[in-house]
N, C-alpha and C. Protein backbone atom coordinates (compact mmCIF):
# COMPACT_ATOMS: atom_id res chain seq x y z
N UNK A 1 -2.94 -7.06 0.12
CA UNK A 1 -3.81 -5.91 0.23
C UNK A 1 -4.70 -5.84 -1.02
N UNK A 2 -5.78 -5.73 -1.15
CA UNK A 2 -6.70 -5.39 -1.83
C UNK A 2 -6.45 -4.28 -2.44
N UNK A 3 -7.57 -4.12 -3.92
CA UNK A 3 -7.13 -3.09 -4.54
C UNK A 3 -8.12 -1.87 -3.98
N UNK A 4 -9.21 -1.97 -3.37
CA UNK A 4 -9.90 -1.24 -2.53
C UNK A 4 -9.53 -0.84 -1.44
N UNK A 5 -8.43 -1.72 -0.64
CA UNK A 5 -7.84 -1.15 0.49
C UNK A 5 -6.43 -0.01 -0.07
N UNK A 6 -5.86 -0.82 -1.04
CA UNK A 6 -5.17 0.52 -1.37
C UNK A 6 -5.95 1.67 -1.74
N UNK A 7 -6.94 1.75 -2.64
CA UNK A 7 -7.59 3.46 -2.89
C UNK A 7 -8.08 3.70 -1.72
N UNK A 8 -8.27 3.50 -0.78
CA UNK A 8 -7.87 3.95 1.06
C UNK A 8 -6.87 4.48 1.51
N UNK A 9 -5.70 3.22 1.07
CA UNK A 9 -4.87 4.01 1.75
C UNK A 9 -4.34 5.29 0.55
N UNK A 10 -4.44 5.30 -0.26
CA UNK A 10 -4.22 6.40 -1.04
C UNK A 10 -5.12 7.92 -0.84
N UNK A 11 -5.98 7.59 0.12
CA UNK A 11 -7.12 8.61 0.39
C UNK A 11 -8.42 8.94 -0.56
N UNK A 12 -8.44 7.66 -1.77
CA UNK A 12 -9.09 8.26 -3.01
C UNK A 12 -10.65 7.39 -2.25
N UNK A 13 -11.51 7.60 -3.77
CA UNK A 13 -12.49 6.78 -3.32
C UNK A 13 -13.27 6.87 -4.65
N UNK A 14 -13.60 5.52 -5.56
CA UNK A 14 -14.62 5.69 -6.83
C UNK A 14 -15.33 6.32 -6.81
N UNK A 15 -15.41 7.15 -7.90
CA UNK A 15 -16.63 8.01 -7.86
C UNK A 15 -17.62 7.08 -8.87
N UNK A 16 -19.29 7.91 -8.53
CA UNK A 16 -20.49 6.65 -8.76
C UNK A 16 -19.91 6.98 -10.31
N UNK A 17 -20.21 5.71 -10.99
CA UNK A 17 -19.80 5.26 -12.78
C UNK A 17 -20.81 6.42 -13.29
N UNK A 18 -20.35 7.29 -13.90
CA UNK A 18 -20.85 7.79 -14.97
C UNK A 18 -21.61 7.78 -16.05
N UNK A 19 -22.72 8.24 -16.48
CA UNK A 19 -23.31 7.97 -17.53
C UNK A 19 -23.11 8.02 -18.80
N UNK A 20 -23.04 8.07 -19.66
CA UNK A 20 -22.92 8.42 -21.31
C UNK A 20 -23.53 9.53 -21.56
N UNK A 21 -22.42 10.22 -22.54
CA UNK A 21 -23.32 12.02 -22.78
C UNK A 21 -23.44 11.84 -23.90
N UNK A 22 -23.66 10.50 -24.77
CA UNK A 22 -24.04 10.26 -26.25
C UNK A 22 -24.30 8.81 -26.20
N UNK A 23 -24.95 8.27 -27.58
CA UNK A 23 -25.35 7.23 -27.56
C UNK A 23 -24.07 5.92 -27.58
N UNK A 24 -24.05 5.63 -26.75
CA UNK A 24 -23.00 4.87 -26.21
C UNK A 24 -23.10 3.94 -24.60
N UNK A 25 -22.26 3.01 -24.57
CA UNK A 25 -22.47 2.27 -23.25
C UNK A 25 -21.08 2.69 -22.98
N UNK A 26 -21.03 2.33 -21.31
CA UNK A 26 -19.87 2.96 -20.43
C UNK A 26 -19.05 1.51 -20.69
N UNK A 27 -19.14 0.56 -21.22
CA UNK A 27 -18.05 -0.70 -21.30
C UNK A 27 -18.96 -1.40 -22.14
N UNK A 28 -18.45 -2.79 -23.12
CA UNK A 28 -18.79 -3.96 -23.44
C UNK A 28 -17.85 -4.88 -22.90
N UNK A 29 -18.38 -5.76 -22.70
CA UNK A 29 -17.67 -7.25 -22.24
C UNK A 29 -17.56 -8.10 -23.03
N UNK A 30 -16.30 -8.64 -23.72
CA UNK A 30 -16.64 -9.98 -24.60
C UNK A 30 -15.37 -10.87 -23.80
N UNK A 31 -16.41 -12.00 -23.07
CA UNK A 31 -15.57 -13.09 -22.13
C UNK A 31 -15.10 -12.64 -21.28
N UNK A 32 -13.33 -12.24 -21.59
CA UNK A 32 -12.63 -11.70 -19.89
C UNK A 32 -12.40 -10.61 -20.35
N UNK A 33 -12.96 -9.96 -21.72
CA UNK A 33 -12.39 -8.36 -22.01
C UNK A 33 -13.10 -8.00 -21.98
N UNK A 34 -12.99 -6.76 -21.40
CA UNK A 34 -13.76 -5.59 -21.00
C UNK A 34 -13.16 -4.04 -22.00
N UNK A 35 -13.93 -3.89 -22.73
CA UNK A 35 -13.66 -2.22 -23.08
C UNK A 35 -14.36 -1.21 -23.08
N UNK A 36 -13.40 -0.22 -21.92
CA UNK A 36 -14.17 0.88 -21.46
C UNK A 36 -14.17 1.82 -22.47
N UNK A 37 -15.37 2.72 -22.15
CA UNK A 37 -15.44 3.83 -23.56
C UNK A 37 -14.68 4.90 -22.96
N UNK A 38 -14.48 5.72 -23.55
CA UNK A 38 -13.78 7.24 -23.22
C UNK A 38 -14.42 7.55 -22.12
N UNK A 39 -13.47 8.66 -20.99
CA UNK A 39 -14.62 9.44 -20.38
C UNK A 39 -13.02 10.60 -20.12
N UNK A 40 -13.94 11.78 -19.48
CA UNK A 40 -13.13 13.03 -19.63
C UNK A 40 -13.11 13.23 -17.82
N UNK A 41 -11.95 14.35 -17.66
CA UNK A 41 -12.34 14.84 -16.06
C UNK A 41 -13.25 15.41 -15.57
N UNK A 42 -13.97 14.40 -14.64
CA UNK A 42 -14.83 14.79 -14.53
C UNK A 42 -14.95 15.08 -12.50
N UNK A 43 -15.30 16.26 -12.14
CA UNK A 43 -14.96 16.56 -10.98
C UNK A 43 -16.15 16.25 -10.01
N UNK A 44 -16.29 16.49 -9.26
CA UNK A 44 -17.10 15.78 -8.02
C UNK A 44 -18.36 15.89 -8.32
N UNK A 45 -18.91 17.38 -8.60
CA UNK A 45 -20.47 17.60 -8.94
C UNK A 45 -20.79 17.50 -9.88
N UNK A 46 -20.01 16.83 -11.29
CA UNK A 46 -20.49 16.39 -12.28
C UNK A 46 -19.98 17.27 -13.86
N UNK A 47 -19.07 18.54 -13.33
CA UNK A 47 -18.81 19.11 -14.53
C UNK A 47 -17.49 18.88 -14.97
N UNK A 48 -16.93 18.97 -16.14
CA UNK A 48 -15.64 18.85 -16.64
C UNK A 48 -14.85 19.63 -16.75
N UNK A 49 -13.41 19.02 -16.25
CA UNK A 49 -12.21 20.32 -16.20
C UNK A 49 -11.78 20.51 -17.58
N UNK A 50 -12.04 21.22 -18.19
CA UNK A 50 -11.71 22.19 -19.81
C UNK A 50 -10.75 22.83 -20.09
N UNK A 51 -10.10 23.31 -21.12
CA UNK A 51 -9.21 24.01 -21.63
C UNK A 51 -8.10 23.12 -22.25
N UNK A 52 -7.25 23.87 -23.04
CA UNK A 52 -5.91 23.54 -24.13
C UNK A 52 -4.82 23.38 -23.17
N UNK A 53 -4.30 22.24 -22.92
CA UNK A 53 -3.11 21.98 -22.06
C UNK A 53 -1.75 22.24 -23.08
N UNK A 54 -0.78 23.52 -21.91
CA UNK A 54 0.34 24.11 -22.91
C UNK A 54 -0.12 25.82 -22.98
N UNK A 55 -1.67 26.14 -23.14
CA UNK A 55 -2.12 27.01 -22.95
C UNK A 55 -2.73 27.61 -21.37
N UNK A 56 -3.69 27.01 -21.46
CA UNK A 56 -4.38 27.45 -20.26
C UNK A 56 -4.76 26.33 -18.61
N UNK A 57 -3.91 25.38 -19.11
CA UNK A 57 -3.96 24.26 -18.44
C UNK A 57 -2.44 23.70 -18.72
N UNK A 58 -1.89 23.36 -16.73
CA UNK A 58 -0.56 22.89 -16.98
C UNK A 58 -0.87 21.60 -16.91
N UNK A 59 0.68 21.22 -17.55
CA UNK A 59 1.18 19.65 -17.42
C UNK A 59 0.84 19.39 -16.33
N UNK A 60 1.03 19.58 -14.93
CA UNK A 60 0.84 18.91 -13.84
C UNK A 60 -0.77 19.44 -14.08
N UNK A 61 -1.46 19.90 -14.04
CA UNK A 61 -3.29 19.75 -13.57
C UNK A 61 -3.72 18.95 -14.40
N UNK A 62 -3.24 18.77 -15.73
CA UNK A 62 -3.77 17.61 -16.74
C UNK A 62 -3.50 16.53 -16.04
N UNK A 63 -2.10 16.21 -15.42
CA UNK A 63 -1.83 15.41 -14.91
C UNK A 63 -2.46 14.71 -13.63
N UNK A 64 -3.53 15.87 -12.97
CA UNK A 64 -4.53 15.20 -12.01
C UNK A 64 -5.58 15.02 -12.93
N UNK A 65 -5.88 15.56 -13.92
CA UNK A 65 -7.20 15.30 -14.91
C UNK A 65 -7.05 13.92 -15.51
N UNK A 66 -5.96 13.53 -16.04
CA UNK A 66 -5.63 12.28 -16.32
C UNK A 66 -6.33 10.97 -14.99
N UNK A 67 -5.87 11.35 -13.32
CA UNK A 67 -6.06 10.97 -12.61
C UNK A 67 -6.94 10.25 -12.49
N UNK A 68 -8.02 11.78 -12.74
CA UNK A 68 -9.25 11.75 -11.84
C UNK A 68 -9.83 10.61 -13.59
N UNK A 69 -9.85 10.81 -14.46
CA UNK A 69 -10.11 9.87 -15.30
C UNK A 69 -9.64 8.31 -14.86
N UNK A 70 -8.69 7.96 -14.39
CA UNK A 70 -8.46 6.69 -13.83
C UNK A 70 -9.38 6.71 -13.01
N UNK A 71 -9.57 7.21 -12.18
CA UNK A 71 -10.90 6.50 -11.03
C UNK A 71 -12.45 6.66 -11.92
N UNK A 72 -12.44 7.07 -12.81
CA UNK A 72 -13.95 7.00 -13.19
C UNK A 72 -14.03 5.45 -14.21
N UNK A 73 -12.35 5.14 -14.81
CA UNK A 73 -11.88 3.92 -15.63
C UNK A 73 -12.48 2.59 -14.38
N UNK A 74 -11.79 3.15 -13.38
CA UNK A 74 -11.63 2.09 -12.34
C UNK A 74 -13.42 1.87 -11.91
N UNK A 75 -13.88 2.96 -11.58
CA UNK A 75 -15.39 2.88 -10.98
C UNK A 75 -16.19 1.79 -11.99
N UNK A 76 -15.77 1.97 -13.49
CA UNK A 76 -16.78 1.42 -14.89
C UNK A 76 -15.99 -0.08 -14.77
N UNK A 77 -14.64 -0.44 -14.25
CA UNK A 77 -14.42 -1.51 -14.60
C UNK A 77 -14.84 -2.54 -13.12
N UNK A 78 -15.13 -1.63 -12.27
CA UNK A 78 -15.50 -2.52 -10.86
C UNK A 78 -17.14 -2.87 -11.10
N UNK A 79 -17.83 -1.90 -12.06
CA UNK A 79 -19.19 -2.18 -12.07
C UNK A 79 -19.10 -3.32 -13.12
N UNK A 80 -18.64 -3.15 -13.74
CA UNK A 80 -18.12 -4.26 -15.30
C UNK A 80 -18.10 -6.24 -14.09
N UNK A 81 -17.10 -5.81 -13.21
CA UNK A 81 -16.87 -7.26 -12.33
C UNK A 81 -16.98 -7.28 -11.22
N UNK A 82 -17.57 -6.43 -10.63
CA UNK A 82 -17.95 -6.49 -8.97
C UNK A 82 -17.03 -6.87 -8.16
N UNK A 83 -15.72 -6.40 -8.99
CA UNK A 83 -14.64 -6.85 -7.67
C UNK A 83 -13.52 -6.16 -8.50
N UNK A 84 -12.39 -4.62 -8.13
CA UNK A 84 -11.34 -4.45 -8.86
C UNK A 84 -10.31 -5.63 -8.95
N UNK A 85 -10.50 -6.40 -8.02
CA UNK A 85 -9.09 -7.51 -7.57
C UNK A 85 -8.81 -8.55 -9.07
N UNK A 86 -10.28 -8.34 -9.66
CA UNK A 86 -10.07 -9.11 -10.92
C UNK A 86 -9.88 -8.99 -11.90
N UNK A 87 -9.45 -7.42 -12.00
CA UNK A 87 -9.05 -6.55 -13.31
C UNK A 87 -7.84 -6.50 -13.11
N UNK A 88 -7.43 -6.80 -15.38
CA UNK A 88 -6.07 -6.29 -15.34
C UNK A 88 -6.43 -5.23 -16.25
N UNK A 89 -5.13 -4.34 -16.25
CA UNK A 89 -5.18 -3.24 -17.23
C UNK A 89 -4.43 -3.80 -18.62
N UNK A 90 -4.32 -3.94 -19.94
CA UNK A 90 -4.14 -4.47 -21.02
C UNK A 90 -3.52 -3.39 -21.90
N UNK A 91 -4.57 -2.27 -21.93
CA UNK A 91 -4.18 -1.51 -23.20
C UNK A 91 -5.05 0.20 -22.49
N UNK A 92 -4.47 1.16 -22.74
CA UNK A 92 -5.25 2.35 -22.36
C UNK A 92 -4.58 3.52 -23.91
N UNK A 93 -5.47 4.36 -24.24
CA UNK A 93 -5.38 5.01 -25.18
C UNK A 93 -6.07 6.56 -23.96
N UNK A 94 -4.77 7.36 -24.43
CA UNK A 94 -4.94 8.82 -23.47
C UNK A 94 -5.06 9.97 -25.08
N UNK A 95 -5.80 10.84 -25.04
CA UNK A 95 -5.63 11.74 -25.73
C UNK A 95 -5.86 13.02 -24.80
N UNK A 96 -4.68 13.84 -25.07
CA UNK A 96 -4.52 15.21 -24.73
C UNK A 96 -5.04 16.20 -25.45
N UNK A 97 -6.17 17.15 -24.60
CA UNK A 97 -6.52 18.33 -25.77
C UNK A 97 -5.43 19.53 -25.43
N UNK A 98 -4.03 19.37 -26.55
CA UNK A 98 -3.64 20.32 -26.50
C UNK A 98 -2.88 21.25 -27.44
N UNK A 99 -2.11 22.37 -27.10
CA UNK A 99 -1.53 23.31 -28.48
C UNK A 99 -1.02 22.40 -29.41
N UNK A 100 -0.59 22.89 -30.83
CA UNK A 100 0.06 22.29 -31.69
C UNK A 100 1.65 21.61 -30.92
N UNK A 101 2.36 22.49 -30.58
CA UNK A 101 3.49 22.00 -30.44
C UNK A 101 3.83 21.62 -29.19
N UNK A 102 2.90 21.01 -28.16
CA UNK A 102 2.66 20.67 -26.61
C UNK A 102 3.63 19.18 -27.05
N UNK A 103 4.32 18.49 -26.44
CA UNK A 103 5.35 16.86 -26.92
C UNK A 103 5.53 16.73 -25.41
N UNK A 104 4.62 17.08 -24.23
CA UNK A 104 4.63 15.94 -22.76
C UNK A 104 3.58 15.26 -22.58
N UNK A 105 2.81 14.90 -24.04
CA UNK A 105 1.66 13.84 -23.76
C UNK A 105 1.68 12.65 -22.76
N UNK A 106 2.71 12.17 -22.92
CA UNK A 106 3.32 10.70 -22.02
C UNK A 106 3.06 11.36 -20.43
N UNK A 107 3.01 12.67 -20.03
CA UNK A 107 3.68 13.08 -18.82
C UNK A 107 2.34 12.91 -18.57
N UNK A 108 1.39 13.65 -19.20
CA UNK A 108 0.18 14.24 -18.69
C UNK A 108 -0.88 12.66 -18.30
N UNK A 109 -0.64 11.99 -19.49
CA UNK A 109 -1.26 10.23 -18.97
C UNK A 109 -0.71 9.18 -18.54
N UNK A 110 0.67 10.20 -17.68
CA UNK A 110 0.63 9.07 -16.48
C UNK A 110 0.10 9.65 -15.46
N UNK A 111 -0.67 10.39 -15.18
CA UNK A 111 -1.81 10.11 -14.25
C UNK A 111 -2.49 9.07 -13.80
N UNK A 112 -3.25 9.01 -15.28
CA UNK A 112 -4.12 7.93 -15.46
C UNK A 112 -3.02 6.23 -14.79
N UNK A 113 -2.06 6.09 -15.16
CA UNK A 113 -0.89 5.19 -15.63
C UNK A 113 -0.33 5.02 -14.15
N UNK A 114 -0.44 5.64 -13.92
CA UNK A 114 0.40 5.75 -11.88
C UNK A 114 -1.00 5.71 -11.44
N UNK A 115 -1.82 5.92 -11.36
CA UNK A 115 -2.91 5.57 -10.53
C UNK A 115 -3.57 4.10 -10.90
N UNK A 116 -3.63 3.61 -11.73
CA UNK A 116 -3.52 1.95 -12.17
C UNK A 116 -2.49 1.36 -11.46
N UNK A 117 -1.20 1.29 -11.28
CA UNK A 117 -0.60 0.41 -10.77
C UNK A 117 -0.34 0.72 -9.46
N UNK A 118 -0.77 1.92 -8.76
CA UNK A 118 -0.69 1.91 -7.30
C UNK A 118 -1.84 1.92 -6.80
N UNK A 119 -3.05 1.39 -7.57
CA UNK A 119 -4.20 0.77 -7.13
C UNK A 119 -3.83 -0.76 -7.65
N UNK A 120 -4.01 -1.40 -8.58
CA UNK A 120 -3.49 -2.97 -8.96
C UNK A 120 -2.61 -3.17 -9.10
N UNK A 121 -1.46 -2.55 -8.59
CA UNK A 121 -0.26 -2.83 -8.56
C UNK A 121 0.41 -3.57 -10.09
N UNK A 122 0.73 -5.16 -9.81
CA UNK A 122 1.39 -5.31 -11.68
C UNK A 122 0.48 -5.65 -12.32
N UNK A 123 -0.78 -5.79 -12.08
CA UNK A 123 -2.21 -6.29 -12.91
C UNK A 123 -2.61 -4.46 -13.61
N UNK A 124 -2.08 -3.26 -12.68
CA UNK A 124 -2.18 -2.41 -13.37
C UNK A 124 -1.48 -2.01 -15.17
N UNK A 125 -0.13 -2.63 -14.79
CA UNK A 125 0.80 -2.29 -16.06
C UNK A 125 0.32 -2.37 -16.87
N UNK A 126 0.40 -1.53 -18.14
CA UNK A 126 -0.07 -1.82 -19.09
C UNK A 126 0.62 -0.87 -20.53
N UNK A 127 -0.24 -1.68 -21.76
CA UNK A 127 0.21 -1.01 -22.98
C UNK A 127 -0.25 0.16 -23.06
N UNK A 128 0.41 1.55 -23.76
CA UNK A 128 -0.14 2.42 -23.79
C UNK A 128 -0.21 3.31 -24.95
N UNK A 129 -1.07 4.46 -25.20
CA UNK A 129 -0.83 5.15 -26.32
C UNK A 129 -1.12 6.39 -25.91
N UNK A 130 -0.46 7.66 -25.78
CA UNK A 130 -0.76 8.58 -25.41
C UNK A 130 -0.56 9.88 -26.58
N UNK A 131 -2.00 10.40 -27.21
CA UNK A 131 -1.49 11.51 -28.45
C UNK A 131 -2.32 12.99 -28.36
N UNK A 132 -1.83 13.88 -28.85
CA UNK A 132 -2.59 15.33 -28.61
C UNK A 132 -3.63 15.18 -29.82
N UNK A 133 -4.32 16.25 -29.97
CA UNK A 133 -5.41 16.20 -29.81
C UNK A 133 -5.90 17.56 -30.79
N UNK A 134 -6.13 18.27 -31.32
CA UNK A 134 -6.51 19.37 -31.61
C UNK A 134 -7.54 20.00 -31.01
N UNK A 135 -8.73 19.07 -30.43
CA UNK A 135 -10.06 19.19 -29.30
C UNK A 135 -10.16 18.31 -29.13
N UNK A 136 -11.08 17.90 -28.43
CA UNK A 136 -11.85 16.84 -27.48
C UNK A 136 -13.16 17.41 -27.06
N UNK A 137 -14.02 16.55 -26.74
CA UNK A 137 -15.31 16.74 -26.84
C UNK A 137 -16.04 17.74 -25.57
N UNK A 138 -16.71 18.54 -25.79
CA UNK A 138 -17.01 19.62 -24.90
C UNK A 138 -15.40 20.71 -24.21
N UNK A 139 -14.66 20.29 -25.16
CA UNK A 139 -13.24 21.01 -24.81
C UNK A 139 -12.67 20.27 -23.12
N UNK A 140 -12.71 19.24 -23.30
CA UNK A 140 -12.49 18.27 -22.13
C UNK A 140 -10.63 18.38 -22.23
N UNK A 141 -10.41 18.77 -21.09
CA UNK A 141 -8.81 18.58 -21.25
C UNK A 141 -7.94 17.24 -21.83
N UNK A 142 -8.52 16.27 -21.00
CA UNK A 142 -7.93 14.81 -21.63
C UNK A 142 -8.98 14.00 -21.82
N UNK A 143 -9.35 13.18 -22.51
CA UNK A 143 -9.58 11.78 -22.30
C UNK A 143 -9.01 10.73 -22.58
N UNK A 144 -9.46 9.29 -21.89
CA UNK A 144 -9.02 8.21 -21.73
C UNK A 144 -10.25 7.07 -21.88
N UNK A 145 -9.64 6.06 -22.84
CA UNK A 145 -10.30 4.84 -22.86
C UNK A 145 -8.94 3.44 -22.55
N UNK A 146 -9.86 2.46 -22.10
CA UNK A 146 -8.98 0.97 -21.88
C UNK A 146 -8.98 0.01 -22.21
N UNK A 147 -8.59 -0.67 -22.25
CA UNK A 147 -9.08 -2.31 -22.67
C UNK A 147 -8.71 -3.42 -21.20
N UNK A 148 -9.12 -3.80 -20.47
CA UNK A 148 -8.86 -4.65 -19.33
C UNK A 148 -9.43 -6.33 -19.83
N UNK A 149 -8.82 -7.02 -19.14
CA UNK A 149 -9.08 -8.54 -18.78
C UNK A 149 -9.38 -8.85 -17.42
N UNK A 150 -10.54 -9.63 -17.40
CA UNK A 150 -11.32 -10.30 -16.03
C UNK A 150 -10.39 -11.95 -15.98
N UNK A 151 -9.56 -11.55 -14.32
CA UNK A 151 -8.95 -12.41 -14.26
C UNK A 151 -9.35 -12.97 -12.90
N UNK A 152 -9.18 -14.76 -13.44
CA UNK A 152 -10.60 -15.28 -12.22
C UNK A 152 -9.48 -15.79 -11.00
């Protein structure tokens, strides 16, 4: 099964790759690595889900915010190779914007982390780093950046 036929059968579907809200590119490529830049949750019509997770945002909604950040990872790394089937996941760095004493960072980016490997299954697995945050940019609940390999 394809990694496009699974985000089917999962009901999902890439959303179009995102632009940069600063001077920055959405990935560089050097050879078979690919590194994606940060991006935050970003919801269908284009605005971001916000607030201090622990405060005003639970573990589980971060935990779809994390998500919905995997498919915008996934959208930048399919435009990166015109095919998900040839991405692996390598390395992902999650930061949580949340209270001082919030310690379910790990919970909140496996979102991101479960939606990688039940779209690429073991090409999803990967290294990870998941840390809070004091803010994040436009008060973005989480973000996430990756590092992937183009595998031929």
């Amino acid at each position: 099964m394809t990694a496009e036929d699974r985000l089917k059968e999962l009901g999902l579907a890439l959303p179009k790759s995102p632009g940069p809200l600063a001077n920055y590119v959405p990935f560089r490529r050097d050879g078979h690595l690919i590194y994606l830049s940060g991006q935050g949750p970003r919801r269908p019509d284009g605005t971001m889900h916000v607030g201090k997770v622990g405060l005003d945002v639970t573990v589980a909604e971060a935990y779809e915010h994390a998500r919905l950040v995997g498919l915008g990872l996934l959208a930048v790394a399919r435009l990166a190779t015109g095919d998900l089937d040839r991405v692996e996941v390598l390395k992902v760095l999650g930061m949580v914007n949340a209270v001082p004493d919030f310690a379910e960072h790990p919970h909140v980016i496996n979102g991101c982390s479960d939606l990688f490997v039940a779209v690429l299954g073991e090409r999803g697995r990967h290294a990870r780093s998941a840390v809070g945050m004091g803010s994040l940019p436009n008060r973005i609940t989480v973000e996430i950046e990756a590092v992937m390999r183009v595998v031929d």
